[in-house]
PDB file of N, CA and C in Angstrom:
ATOM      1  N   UNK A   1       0.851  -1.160   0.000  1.00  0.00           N
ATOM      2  CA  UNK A   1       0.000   0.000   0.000  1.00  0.00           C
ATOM      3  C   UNK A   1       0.899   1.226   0.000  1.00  0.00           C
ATOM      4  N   UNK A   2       0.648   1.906  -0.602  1.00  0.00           N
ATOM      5  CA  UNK A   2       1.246   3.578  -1.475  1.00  0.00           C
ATOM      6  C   UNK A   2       0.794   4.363  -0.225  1.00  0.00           C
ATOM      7  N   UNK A   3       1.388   5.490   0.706  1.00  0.00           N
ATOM      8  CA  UNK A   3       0.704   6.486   1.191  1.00  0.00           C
ATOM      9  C   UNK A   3       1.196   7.571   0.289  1.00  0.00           C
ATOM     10  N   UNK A   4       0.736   8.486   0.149  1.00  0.00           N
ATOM     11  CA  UNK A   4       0.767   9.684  -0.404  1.00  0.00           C
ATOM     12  C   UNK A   4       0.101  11.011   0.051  1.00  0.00           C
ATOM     13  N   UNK A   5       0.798  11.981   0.281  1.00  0.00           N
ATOM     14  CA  UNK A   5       0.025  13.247   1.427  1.00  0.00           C
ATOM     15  C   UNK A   5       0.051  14.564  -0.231  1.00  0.00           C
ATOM     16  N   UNK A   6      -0.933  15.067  -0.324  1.00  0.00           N
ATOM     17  CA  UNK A   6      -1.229  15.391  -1.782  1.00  0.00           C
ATOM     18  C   UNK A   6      -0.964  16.902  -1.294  1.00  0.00           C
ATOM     19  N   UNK A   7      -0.508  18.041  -1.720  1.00  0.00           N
ATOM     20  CA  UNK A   7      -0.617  19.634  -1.718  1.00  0.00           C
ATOM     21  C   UNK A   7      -1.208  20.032  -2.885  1.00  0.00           C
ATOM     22  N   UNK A   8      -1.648  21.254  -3.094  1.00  0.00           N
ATOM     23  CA  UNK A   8      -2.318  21.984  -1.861  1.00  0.00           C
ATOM     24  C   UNK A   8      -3.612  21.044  -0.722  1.00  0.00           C
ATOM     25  N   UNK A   9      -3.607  21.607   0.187  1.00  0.00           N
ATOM     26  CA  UNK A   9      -4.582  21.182   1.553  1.00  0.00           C
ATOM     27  C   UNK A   9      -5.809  20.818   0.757  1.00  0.00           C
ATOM     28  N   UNK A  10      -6.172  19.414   1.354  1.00  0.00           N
ATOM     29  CA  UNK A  10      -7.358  18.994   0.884  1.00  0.00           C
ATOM     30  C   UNK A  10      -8.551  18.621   1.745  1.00  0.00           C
ATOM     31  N   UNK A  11      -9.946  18.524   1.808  1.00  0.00           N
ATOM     32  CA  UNK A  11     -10.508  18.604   2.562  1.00  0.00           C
ATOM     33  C   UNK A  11     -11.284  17.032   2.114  1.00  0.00           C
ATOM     34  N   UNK A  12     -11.288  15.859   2.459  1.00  0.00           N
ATOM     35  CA  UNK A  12     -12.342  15.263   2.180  1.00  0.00           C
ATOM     36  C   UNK A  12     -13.391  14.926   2.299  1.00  0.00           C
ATOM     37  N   UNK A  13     -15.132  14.681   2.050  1.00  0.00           N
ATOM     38  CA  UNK A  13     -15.881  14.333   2.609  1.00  0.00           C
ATOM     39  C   UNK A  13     -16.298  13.303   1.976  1.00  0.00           C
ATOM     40  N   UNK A  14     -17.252  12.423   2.596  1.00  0.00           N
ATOM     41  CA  UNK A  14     -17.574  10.945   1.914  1.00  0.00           C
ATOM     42  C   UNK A  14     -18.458  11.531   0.850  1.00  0.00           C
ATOM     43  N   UNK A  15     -19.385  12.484   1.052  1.00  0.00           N
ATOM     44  CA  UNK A  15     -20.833  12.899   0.301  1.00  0.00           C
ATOM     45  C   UNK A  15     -20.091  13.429  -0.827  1.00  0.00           C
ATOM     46  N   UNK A  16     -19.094  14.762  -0.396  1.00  0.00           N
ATOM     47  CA  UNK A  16     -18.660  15.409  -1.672  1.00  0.00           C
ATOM     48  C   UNK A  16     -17.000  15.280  -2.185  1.00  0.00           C
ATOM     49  N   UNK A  17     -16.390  14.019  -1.751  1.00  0.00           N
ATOM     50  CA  UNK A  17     -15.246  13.768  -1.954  1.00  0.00           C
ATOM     51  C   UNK A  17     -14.092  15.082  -2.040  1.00  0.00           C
ATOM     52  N   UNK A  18     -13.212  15.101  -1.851  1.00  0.00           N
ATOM     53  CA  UNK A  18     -12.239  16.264  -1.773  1.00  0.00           C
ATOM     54  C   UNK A  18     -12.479  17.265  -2.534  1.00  0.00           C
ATOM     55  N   UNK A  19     -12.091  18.068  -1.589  1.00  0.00           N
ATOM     56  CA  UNK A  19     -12.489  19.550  -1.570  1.00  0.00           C
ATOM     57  C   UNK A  19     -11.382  20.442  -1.234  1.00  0.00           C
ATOM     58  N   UNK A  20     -10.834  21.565  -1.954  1.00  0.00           N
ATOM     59  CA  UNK A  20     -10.070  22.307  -0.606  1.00  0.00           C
ATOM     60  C   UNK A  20     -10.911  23.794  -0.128  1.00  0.00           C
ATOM     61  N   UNK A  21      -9.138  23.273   0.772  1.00  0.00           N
ATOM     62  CA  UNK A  21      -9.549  23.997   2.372  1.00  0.00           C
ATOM     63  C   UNK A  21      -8.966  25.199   2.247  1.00  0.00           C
ATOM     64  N   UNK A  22      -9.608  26.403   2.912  1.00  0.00           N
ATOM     65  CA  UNK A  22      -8.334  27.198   3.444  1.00  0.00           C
ATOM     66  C   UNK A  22      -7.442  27.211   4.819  1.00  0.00           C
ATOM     67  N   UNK A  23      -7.417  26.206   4.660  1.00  0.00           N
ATOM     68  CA  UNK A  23      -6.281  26.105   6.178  1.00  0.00           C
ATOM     69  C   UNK A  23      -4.797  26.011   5.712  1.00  0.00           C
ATOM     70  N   UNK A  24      -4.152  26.402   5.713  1.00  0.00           N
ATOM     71  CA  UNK A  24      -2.513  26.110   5.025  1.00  0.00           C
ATOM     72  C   UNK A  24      -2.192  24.799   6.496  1.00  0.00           C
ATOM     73  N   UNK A  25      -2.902  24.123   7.333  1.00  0.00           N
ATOM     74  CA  UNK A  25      -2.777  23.407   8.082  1.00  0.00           C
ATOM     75  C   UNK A  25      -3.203  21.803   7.307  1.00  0.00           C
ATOM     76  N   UNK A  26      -3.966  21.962   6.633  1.00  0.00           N
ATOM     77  CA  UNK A  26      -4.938  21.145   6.450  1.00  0.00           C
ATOM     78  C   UNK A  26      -4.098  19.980   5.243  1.00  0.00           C
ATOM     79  N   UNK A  27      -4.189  18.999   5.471  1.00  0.00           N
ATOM     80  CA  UNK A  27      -3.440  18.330   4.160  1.00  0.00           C
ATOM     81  C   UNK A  27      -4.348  16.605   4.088  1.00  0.00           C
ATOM     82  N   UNK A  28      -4.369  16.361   2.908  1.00  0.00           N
ATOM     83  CA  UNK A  28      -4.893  15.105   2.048  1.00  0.00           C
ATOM     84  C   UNK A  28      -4.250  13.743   2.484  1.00  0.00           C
ATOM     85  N   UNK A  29      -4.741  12.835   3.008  1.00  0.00           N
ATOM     86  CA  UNK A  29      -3.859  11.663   2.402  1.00  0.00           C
ATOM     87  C   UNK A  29      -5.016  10.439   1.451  1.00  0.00           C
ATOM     88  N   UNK A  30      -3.985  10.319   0.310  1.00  0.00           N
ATOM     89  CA  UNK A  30      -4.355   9.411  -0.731  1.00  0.00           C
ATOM     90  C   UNK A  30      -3.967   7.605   0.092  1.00  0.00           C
ATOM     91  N   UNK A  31      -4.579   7.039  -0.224  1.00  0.00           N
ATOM     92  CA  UNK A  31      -4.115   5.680  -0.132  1.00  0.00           C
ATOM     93  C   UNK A  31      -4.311   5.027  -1.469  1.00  0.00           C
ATOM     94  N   UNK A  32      -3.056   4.695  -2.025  1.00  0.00           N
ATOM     95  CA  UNK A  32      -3.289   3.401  -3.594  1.00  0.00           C
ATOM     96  C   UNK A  32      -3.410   2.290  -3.164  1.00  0.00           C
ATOM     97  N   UNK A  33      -4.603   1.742  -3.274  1.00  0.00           N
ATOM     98  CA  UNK A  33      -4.545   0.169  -2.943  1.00  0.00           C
ATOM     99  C   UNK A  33      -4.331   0.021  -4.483  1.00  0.00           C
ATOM    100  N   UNK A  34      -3.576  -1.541  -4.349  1.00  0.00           N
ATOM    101  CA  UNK A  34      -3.575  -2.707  -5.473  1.00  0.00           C
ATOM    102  C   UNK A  34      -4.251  -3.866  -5.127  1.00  0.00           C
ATOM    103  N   UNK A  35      -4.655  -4.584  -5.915  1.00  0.00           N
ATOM    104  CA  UNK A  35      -5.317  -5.502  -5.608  1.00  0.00           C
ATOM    105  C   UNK A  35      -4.353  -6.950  -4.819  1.00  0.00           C
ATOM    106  N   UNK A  36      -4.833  -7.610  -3.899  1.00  0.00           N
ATOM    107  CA  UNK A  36      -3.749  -8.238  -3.106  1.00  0.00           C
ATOM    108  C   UNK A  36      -3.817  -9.516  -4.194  1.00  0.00           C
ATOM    109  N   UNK A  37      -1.803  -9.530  -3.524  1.00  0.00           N
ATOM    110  CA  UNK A  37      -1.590 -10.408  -4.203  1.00  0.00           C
ATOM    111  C   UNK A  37      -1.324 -11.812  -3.415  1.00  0.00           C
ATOM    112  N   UNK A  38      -2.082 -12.784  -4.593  1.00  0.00           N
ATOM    113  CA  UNK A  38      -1.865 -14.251  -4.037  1.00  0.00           C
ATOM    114  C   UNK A  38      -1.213 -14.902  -4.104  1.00  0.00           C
ATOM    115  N   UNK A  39      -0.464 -16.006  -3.313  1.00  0.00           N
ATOM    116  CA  UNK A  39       0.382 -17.003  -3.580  1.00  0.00           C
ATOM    117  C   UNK A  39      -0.096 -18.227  -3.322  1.00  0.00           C
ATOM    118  N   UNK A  40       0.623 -19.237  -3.607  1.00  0.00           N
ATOM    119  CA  UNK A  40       0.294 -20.683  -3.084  1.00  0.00           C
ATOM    120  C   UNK A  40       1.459 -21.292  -2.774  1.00  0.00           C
ATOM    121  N   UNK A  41       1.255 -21.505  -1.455  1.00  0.00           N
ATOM    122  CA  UNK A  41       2.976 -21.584  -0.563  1.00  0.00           C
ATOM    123  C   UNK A  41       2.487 -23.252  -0.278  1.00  0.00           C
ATOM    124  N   UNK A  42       3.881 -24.025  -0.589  1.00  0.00           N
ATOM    125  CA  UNK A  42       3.717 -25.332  -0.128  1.00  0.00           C
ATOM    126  C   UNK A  42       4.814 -25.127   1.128  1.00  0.00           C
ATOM    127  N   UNK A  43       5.106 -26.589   1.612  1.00  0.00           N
ATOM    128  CA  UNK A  43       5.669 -26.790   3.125  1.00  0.00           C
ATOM    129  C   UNK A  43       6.295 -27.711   2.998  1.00  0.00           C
ATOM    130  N   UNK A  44       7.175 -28.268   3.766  1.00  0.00           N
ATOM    131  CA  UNK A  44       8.504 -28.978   3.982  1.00  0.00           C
ATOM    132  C   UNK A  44       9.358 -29.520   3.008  1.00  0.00           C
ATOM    133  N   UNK A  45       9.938 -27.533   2.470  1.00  0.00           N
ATOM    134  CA  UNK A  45      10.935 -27.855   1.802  1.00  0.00           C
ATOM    135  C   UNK A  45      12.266 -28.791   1.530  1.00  0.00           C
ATOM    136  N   UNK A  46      11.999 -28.720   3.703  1.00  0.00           N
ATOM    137  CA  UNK A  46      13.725 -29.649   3.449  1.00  0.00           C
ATOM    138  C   UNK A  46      12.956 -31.117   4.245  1.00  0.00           C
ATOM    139  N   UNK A  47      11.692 -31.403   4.066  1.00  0.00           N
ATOM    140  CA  UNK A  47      11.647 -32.669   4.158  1.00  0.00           C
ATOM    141  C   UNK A  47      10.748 -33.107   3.390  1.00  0.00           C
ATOM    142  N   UNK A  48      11.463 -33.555   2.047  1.00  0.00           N
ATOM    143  CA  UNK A  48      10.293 -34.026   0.854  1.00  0.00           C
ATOM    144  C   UNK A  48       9.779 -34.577   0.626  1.00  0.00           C
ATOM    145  N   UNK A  49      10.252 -36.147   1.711  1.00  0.00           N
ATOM    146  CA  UNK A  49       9.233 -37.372   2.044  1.00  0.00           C
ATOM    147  C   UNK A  49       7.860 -37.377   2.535  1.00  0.00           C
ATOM    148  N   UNK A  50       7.634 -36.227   3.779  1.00  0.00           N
ATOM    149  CA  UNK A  50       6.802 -35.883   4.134  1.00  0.00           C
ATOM    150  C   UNK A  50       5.525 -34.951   3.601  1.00  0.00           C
ATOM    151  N   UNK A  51       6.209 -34.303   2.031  1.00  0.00           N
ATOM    152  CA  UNK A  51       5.020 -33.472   1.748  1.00  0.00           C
ATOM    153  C   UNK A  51       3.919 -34.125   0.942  1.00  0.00           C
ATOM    154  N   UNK A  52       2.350 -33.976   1.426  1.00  0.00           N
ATOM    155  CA  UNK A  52       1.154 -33.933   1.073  1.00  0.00           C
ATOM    156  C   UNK A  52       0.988 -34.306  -0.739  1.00  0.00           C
ATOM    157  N   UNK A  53       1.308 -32.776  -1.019  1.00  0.00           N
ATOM    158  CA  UNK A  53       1.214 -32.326  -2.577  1.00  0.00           C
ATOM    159  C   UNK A  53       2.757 -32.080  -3.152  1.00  0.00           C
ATOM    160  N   UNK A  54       3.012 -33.040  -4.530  1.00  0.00           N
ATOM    161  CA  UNK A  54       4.244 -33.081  -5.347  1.00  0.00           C
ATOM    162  C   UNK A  54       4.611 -31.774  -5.723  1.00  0.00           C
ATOM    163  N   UNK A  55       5.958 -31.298  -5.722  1.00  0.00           N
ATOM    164  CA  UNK A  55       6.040 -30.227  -6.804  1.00  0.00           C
ATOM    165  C   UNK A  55       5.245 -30.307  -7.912  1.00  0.00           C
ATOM    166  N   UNK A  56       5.163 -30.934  -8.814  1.00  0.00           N
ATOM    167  CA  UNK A  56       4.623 -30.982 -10.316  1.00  0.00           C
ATOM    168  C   UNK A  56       2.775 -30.241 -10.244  1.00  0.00           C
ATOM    169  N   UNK A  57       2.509 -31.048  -9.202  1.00  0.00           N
ATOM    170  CA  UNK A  57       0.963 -30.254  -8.790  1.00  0.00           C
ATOM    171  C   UNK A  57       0.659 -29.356  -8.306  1.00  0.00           C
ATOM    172  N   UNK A  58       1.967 -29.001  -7.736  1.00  0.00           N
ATOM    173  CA  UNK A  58       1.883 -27.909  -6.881  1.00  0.00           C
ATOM    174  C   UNK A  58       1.935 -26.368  -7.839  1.00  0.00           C
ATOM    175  N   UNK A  59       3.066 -26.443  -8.482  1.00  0.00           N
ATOM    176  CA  UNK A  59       3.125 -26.101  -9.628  1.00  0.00           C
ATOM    177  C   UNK A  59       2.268 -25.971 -10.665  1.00  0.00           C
ATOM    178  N   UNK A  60       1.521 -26.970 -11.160  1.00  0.00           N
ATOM    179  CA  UNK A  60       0.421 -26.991 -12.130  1.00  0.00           C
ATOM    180  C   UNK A  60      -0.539 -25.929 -11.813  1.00  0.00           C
ATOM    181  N   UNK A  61      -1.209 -26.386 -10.285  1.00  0.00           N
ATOM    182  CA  UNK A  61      -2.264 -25.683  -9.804  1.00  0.00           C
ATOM    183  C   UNK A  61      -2.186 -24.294  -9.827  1.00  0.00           C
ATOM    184  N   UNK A  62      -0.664 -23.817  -9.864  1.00  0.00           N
ATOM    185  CA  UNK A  62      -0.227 -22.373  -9.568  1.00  0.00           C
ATOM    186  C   UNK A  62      -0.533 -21.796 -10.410  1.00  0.00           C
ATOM    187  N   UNK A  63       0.131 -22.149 -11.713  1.00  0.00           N
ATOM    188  CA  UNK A  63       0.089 -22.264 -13.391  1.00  0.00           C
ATOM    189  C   UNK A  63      -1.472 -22.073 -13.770  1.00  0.00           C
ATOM    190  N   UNK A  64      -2.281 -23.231 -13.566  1.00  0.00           N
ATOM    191  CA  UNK A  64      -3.616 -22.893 -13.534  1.00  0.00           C
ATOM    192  C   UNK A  64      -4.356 -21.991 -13.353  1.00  0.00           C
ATOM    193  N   UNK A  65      -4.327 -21.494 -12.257  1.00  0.00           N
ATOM    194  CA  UNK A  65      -5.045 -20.597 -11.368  1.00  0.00           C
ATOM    195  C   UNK A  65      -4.350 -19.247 -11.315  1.00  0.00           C
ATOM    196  N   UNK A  66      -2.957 -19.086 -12.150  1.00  0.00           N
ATOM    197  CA  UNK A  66      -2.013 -18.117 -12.300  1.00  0.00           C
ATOM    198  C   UNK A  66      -1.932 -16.726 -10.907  1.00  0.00           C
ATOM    199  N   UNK A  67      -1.021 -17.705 -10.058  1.00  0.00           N
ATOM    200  CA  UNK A  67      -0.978 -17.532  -8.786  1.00  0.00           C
ATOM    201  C   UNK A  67       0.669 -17.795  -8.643  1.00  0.00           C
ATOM    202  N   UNK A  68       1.495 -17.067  -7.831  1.00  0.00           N
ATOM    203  CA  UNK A  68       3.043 -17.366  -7.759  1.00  0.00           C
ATOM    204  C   UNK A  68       3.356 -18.798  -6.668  1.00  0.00           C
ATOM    205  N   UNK A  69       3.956 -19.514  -7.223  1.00  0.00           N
ATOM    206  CA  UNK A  69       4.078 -20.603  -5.990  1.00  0.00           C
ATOM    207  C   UNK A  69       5.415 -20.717  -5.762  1.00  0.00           C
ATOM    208  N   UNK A  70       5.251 -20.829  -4.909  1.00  0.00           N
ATOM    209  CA  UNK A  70       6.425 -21.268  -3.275  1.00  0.00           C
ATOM    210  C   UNK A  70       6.530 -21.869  -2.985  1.00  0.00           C
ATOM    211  N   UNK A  71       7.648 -22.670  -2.160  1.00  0.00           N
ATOM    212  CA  UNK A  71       8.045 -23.740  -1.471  1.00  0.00           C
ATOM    213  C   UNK A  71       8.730 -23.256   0.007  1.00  0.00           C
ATOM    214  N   UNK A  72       8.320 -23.588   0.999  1.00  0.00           N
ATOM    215  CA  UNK A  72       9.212 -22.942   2.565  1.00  0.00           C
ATOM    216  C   UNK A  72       9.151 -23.984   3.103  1.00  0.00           C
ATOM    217  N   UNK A  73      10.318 -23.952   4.048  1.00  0.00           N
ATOM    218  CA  UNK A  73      10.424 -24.386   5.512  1.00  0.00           C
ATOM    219  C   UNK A  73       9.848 -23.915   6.754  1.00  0.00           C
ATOM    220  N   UNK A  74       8.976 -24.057   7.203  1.00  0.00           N
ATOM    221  CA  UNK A  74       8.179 -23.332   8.171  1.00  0.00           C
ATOM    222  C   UNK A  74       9.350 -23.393  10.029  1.00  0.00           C
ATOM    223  N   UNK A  75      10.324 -25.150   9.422  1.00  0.00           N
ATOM    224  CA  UNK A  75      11.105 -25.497  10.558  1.00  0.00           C
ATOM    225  C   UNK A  75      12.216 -24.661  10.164  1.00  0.00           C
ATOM    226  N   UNK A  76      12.928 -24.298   9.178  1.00  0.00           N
ATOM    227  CA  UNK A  76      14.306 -23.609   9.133  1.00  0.00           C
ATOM    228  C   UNK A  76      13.974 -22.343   8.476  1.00  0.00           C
ATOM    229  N   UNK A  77      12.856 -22.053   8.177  1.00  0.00           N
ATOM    230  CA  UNK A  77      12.851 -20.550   7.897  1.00  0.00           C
ATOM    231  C   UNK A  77      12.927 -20.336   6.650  1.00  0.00           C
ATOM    232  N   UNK A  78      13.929 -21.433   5.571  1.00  0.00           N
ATOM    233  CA  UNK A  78      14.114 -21.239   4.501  1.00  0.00           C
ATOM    234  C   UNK A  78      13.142 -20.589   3.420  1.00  0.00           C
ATOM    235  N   UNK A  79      13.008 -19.555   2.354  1.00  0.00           N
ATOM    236  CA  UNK A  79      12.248 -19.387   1.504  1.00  0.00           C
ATOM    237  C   UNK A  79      11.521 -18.623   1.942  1.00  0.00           C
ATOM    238  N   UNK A  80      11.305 -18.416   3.008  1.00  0.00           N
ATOM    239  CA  UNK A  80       9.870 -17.726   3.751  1.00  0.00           C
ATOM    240  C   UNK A  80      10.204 -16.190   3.211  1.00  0.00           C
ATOM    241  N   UNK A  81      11.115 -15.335   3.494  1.00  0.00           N
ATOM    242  CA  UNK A  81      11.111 -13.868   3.001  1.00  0.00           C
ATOM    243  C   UNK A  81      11.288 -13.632   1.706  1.00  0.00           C
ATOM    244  N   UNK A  82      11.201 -14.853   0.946  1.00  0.00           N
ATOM    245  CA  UNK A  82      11.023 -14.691  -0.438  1.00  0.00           C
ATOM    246  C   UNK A  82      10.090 -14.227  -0.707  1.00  0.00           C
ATOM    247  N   UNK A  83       9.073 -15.054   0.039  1.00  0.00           N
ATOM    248  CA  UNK A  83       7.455 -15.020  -0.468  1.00  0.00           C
ATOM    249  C   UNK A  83       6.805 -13.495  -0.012  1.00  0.00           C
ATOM    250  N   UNK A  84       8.082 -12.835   0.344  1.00  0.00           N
ATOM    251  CA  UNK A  84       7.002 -11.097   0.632  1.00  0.00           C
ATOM    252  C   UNK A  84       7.924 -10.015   0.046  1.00  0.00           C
ATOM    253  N   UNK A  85       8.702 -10.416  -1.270  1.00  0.00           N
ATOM    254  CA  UNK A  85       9.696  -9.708  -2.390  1.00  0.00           C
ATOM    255  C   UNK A  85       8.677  -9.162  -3.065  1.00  0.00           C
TER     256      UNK A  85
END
């Protein structure tokens, strides 16, 4: 999320959306939302015997549904601050 504080002084109201002010006090803030983004994070990177769902599906489904997929260690941490680049 973007903040942004806009000049000259802006006044907003819900009914009549921004307006200005004469206050040289008075100032705007914009917020840019983007639309959130999704991932599809799988789990036990470093133990592959144990995982649920294969890479290949894991993958597919991502592909499919065109969604970024991941792989982490939830036990060593690995990969995890990837997934918020």
């Amino acid at each position: 999320m973007n903040v942004q504080v806009v000049q000259p002084p802006l006044h907003f109201s819900p009914r009549s959306g921004p307006t200005h002010v004469h206050s040289p006090e008075a100032s705007f803030v914009t917020v840019q939302r983007r639309p959130p983004q999704i991932v599809l994070v799988g789990n036990k990177v470093d133990e592959e015997r144990l995982r649920k769902v294969q890479v290949d599906a894991h993958c597919a489904f991502a592909k499919q549904h065109d969604l970024k997929a991941f792989y982490v260690s939830a036990k060593t941490g690995d990969s995890v601050t990837m997934m918020f680049r």
